[in-house]
PDB file of N, CA and C in Angstrom:
ATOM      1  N   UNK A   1     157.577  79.535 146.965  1.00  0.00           N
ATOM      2  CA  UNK A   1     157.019  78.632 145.987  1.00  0.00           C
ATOM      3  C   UNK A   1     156.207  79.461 145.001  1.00  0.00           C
ATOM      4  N   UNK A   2     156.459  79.173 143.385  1.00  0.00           N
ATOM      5  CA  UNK A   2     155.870  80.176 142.578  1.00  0.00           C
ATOM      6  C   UNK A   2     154.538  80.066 142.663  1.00  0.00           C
ATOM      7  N   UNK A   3     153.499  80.957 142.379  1.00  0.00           N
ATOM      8  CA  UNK A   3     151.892  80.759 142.408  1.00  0.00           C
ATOM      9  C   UNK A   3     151.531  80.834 140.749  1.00  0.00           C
ATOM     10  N   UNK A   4     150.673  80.035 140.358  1.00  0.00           N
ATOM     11  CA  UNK A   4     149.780  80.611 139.195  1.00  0.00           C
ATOM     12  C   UNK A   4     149.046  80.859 139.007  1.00  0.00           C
ATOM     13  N   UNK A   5     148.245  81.141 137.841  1.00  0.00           N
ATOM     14  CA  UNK A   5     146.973  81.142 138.233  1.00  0.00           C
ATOM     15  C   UNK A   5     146.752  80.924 136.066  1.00  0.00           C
ATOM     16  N   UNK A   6     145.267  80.473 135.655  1.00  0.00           N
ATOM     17  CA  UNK A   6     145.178  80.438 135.005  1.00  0.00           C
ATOM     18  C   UNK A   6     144.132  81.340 133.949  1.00  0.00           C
ATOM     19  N   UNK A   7     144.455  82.023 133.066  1.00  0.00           N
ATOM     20  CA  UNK A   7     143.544  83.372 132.364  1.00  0.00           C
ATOM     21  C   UNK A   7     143.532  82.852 130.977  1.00  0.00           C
ATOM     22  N   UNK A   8     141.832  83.252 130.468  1.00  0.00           N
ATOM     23  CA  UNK A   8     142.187  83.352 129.220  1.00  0.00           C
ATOM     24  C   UNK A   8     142.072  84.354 128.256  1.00  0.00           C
ATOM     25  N   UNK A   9     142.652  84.230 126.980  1.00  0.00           N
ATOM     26  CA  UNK A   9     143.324  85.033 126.245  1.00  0.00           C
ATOM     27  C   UNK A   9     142.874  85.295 124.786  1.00  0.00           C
ATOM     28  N   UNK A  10     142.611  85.976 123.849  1.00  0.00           N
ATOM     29  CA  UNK A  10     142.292  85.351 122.584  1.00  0.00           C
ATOM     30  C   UNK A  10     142.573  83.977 121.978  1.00  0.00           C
ATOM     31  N   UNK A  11     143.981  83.725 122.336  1.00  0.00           N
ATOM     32  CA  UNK A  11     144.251  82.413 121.534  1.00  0.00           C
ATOM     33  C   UNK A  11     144.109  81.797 122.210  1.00  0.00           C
ATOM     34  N   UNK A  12     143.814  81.119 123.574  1.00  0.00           N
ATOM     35  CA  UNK A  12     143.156  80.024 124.374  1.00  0.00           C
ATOM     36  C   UNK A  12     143.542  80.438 125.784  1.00  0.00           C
ATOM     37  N   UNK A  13     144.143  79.779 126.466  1.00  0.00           N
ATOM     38  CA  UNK A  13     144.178  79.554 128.369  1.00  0.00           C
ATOM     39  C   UNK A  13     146.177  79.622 128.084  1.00  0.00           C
ATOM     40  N   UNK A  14     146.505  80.622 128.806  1.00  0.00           N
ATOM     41  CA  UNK A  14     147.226  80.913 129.832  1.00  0.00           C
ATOM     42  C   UNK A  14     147.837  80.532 131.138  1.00  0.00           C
ATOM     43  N   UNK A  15     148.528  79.856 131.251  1.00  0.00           N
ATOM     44  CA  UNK A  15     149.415  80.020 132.528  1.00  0.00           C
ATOM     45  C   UNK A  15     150.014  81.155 132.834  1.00  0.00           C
ATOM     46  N   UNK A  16     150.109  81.720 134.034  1.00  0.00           N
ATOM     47  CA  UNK A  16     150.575  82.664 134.589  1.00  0.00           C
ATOM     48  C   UNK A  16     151.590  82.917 135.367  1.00  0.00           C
ATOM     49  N   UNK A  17     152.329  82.931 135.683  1.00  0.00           N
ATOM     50  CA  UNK A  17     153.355  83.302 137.097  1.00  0.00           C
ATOM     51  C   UNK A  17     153.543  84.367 137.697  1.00  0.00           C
ATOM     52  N   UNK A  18     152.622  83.965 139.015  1.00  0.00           N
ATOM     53  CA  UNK A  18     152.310  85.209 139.287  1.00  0.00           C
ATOM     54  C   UNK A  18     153.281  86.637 140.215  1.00  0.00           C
ATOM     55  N   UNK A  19     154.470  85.730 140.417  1.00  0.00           N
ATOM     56  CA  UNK A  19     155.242  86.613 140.598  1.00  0.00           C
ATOM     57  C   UNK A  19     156.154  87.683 139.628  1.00  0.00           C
ATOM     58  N   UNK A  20     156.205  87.091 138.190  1.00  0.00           N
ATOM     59  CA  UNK A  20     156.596  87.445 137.143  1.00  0.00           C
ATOM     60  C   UNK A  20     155.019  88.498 136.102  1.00  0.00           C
ATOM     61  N   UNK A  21     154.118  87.959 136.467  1.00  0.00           N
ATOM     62  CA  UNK A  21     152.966  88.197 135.639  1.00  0.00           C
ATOM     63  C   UNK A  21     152.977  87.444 134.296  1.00  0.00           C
ATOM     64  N   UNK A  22     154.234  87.327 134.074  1.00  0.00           N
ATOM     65  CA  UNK A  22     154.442  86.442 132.620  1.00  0.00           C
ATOM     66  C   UNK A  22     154.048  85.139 132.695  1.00  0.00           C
ATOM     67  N   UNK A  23     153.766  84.415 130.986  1.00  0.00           N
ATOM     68  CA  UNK A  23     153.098  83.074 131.112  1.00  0.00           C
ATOM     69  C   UNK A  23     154.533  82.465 131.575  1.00  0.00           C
ATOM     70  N   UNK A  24     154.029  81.071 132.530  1.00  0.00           N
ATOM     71  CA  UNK A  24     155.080  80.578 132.875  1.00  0.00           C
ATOM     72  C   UNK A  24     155.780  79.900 132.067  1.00  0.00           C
ATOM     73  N   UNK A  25     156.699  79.473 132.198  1.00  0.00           N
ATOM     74  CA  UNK A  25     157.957  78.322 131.622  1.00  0.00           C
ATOM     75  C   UNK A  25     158.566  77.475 132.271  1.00  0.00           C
ATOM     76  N   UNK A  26     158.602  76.307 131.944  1.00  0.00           N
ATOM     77  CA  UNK A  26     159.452  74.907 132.552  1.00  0.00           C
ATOM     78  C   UNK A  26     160.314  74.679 131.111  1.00  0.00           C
ATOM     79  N   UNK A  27     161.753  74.730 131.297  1.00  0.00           N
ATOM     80  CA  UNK A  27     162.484  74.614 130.831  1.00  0.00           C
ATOM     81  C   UNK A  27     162.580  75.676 129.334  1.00  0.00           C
ATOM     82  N   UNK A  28     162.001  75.483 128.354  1.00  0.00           N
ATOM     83  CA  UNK A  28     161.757  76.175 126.812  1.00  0.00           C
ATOM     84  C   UNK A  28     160.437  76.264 126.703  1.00  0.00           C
ATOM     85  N   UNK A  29     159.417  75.466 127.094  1.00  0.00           N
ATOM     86  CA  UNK A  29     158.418  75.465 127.289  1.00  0.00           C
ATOM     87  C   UNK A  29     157.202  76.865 127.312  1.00  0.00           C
ATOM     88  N   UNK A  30     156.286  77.833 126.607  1.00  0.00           N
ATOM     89  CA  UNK A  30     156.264  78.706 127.512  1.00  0.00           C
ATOM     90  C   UNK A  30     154.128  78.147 127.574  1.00  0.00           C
ATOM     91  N   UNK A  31     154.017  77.901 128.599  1.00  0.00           N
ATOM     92  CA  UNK A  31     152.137  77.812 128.649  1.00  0.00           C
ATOM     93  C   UNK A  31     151.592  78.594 128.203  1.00  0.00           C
ATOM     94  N   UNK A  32     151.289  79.146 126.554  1.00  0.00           N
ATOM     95  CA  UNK A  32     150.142  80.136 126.453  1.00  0.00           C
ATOM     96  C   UNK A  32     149.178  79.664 125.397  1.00  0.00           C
ATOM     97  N   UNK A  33     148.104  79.586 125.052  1.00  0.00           N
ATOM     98  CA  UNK A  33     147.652  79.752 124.068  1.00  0.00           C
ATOM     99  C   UNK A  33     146.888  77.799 123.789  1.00  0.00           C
ATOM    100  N   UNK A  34     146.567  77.545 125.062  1.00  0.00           N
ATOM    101  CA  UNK A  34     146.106  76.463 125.250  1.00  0.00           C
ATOM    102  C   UNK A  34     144.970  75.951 125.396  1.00  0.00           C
ATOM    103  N   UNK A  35     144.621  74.637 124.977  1.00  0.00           N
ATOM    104  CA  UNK A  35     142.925  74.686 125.122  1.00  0.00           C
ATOM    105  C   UNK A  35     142.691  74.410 126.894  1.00  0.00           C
ATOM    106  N   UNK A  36     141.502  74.515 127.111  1.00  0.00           N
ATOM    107  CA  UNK A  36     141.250  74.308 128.504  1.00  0.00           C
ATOM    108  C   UNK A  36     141.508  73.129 129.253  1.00  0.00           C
ATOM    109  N   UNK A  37     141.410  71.868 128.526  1.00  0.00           N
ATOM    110  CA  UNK A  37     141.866  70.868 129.198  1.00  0.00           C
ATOM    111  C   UNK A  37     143.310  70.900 129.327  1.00  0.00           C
ATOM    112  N   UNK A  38     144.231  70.616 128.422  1.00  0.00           N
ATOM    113  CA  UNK A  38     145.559  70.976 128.109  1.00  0.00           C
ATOM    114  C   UNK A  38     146.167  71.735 129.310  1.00  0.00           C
ATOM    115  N   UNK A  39     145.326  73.357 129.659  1.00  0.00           N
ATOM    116  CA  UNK A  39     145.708  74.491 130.206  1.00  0.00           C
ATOM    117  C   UNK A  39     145.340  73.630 131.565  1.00  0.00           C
ATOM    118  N   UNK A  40     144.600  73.266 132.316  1.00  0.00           N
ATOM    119  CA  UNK A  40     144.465  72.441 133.205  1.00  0.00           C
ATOM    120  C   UNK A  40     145.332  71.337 133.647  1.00  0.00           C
ATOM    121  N   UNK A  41     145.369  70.373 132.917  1.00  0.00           N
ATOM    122  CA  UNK A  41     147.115  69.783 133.453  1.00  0.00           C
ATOM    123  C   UNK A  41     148.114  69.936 133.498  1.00  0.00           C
ATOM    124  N   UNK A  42     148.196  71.350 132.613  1.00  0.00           N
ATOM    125  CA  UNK A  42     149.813  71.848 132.570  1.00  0.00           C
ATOM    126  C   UNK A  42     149.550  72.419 134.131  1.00  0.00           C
ATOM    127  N   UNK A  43     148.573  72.966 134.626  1.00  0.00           N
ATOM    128  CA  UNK A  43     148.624  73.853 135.918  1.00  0.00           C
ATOM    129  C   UNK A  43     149.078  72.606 136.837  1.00  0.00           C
ATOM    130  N   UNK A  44     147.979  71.641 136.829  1.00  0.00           N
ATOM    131  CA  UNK A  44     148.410  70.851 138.145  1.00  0.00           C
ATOM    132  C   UNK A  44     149.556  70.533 138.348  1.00  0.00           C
ATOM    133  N   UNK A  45     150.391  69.872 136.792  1.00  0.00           N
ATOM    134  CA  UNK A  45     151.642  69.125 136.658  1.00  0.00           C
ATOM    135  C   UNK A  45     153.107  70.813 137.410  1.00  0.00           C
ATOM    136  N   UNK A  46     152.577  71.758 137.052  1.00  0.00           N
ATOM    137  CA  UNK A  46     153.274  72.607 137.609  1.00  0.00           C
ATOM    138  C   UNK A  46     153.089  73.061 138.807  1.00  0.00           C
ATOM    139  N   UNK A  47     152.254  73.428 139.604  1.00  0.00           N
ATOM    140  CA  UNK A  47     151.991  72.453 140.835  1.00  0.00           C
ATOM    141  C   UNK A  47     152.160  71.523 141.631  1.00  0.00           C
ATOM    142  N   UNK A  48     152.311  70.738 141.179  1.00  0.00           N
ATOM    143  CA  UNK A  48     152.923  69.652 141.511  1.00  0.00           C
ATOM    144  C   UNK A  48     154.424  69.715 141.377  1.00  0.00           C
ATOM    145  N   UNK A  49     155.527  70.260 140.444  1.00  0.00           N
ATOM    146  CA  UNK A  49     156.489  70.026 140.448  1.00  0.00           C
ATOM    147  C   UNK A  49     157.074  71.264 141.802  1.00  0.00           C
ATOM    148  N   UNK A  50     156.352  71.960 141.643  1.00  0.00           N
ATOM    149  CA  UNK A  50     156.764  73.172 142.851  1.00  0.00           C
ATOM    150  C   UNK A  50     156.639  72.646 143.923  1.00  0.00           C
ATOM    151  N   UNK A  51     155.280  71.338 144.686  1.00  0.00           N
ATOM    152  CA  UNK A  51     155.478  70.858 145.806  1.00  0.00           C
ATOM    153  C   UNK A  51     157.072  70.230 145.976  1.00  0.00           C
ATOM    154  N   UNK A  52     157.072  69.386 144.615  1.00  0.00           N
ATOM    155  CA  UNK A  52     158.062  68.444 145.147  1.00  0.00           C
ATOM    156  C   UNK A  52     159.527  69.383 145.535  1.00  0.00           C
ATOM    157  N   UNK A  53     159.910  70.560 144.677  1.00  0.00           N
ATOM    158  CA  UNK A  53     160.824  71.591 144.468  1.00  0.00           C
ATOM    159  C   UNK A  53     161.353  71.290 146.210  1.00  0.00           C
ATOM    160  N   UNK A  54     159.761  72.140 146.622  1.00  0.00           N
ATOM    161  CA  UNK A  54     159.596  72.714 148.133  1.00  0.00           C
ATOM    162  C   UNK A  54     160.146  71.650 148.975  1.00  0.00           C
ATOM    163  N   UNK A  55     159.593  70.711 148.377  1.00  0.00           N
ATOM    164  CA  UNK A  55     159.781  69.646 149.458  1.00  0.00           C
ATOM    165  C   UNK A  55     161.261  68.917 149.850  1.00  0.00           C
ATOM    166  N   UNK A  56     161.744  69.205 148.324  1.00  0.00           N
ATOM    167  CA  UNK A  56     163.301  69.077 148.400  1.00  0.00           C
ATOM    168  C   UNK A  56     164.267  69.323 148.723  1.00  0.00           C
ATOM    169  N   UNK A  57     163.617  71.098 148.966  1.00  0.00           N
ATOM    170  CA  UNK A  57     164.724  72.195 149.298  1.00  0.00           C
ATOM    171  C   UNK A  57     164.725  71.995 151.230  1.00  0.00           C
ATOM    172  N   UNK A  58     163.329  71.539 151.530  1.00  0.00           N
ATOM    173  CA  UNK A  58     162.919  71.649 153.105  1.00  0.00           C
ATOM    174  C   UNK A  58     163.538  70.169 153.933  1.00  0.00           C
ATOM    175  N   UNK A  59     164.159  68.795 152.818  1.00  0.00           N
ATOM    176  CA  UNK A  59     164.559  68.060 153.154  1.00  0.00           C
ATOM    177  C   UNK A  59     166.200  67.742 153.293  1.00  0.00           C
ATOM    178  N   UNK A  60     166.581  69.135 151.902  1.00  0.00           N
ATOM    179  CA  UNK A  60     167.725  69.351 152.351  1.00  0.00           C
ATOM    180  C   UNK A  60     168.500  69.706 152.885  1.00  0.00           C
ATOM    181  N   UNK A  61     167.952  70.966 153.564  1.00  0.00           N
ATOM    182  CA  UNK A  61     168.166  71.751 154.450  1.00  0.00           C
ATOM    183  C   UNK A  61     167.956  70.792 155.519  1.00  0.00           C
ATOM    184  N   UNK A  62     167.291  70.326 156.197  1.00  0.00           N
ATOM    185  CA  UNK A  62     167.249  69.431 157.406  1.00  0.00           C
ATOM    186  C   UNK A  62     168.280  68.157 157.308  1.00  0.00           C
ATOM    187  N   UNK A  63     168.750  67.917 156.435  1.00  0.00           N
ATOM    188  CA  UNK A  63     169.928  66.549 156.223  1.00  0.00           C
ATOM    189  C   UNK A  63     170.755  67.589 156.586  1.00  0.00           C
ATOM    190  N   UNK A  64     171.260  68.880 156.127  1.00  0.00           N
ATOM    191  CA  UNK A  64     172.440  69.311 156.224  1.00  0.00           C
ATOM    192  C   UNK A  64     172.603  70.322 157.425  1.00  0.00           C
ATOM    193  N   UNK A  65     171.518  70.657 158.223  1.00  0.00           N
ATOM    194  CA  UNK A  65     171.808  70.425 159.950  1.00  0.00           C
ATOM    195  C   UNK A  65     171.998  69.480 160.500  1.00  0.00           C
ATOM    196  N   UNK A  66     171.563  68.150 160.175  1.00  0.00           N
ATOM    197  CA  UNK A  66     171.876  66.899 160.954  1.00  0.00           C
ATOM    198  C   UNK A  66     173.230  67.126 160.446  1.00  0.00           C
ATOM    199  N   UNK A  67     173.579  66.961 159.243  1.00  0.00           N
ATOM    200  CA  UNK A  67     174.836  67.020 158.758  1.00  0.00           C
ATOM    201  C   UNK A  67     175.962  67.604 159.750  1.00  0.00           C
ATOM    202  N   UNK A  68     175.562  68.896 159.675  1.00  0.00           N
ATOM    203  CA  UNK A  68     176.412  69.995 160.700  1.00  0.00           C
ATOM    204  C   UNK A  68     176.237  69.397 162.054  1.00  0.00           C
ATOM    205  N   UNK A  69     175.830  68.704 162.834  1.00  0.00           N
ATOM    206  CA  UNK A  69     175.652  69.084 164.141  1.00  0.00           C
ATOM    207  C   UNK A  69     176.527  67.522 164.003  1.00  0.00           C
ATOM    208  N   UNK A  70     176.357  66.347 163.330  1.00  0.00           N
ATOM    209  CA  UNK A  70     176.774  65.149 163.525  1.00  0.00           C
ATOM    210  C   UNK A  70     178.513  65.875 163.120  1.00  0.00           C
ATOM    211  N   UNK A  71     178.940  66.736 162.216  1.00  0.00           N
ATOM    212  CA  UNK A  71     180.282  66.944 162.105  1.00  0.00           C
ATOM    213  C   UNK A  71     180.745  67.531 163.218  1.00  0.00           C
ATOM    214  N   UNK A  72     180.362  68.282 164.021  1.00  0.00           N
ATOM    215  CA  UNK A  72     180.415  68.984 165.037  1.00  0.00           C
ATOM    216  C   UNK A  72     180.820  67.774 166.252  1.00  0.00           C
ATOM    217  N   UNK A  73     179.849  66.832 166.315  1.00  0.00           N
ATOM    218  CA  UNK A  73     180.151  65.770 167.566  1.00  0.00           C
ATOM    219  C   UNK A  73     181.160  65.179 167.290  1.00  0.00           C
ATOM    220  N   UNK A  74     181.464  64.857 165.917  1.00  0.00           N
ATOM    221  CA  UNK A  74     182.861  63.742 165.440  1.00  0.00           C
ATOM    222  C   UNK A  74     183.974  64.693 165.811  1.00  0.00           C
ATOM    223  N   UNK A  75     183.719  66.183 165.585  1.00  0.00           N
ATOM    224  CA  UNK A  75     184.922  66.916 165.687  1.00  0.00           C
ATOM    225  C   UNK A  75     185.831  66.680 166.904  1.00  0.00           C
ATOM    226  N   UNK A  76     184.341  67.024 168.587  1.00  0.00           N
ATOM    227  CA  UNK A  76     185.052  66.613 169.781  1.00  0.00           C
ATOM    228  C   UNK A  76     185.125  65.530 169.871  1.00  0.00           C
ATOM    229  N   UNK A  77     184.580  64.761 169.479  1.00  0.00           N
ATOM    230  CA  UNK A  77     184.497  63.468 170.115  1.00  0.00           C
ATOM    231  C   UNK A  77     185.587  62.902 170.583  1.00  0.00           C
ATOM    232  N   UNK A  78     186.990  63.013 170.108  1.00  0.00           N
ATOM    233  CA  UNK A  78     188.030  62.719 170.475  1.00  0.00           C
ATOM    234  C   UNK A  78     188.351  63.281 171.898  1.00  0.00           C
ATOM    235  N   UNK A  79     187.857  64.013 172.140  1.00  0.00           N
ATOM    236  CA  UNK A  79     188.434  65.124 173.369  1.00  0.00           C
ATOM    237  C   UNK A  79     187.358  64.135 174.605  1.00  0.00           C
ATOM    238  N   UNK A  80     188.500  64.115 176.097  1.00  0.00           N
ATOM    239  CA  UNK A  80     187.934  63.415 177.054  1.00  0.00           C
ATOM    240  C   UNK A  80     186.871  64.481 178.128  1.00  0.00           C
ATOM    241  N   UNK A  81     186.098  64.209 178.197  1.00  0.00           N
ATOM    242  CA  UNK A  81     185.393  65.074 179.104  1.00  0.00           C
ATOM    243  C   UNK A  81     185.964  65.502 180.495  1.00  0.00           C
ATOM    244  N   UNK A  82     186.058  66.112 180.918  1.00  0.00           N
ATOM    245  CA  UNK A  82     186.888  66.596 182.124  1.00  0.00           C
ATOM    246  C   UNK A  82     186.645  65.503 183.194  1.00  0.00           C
ATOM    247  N   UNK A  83     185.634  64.778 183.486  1.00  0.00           N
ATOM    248  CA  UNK A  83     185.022  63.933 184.535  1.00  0.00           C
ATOM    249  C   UNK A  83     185.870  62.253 184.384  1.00  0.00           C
ATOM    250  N   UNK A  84     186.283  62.328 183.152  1.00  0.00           N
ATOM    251  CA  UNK A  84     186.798  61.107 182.394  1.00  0.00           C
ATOM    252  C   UNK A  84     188.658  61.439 182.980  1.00  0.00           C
ATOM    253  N   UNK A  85     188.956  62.887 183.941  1.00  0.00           N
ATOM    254  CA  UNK A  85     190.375  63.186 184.034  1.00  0.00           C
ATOM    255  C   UNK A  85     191.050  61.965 185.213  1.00  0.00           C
ATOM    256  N   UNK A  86     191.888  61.062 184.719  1.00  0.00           N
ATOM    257  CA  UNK A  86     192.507  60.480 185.500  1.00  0.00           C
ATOM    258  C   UNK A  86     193.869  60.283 186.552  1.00  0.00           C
ATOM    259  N   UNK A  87     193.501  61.775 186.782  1.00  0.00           N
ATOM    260  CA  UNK A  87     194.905  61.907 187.441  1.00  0.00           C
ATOM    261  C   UNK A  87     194.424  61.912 189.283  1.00  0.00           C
ATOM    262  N   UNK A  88     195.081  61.822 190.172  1.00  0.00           N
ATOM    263  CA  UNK A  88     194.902  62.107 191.906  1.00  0.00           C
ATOM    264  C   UNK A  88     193.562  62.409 191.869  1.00  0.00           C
ATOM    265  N   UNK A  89     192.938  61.854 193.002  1.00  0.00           N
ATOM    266  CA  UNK A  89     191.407  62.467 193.261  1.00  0.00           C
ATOM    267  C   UNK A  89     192.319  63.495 193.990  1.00  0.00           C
ATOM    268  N   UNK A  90     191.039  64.567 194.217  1.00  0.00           N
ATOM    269  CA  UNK A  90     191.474  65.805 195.612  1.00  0.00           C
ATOM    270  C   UNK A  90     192.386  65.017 196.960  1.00  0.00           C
ATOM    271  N   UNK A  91     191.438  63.971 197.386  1.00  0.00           N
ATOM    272  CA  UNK A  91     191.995  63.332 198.421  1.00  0.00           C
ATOM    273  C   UNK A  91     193.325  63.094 198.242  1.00  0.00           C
ATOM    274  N   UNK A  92     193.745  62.514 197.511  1.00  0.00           N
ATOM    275  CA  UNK A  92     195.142  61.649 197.723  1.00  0.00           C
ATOM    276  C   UNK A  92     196.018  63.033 197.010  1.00  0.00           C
ATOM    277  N   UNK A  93     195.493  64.011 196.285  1.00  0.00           N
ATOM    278  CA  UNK A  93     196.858  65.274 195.796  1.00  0.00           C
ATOM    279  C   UNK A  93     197.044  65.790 197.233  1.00  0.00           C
ATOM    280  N   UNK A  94     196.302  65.877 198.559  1.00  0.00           N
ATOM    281  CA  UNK A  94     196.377  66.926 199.781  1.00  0.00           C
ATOM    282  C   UNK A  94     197.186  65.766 200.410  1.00  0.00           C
ATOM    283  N   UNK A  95     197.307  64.312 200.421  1.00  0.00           N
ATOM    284  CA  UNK A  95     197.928  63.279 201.185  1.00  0.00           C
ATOM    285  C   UNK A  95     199.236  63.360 200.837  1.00  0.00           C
ATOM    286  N   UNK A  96     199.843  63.582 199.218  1.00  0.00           N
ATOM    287  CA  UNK A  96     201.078  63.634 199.205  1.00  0.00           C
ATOM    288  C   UNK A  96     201.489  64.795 198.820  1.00  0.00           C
ATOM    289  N   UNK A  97     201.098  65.805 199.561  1.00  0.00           N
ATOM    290  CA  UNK A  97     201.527  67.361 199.779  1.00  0.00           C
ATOM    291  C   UNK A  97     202.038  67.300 201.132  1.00  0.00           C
ATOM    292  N   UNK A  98     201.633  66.096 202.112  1.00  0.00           N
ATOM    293  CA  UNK A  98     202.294  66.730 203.899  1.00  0.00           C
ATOM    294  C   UNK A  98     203.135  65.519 203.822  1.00  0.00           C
TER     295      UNK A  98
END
């Protein structure tokens, strides 16, 4: 999840990204040169969009193990479990062997 942080600059407040060092960007957008209030909700609102990002990526990933494991059961499911085999118990295959 990206981090920011917020600096200021001659021409006003800065967004940062701090993995890039560069001011950040959402879409064309780039945060620099902002007054302090301004520079303040752009942080939270970006912040905020990174929770939800996170939160999306961590919900999809968990649908698409359920995913996998529910394709996995439909796969056998057709197949009879060995216990379900209906042929001679032991007893009666040794009765019509003598």
């Amino acid at each position: 999840m990206p981090a920011y942080r917020l600096c200021l600059n001659g021409d006003g407040w800065t967004i940062v990204d701090e993995a890039t060092l560069a001011p950040a960007r959402l879409d064309s957008t780039v945060f620099e040169g902002m007054a302090v209030d301004e520079a303040k909700h752009m942080f939270a609102i970006l912040k905020g969009i990174d929770r939800i990002r996170s939160a999306s990526r961590s919900a999809g990933s968990s649908a698409n193990r359920i995913r996998r494991k529910t394709h996995i059961a439909s796969a056998f499911g057709s197949l009879r479990s060995l216990t379900a085999f209906s042929g001679p118990s032991r007893g009666e295959a040794d009765e019509t062997r003598h």
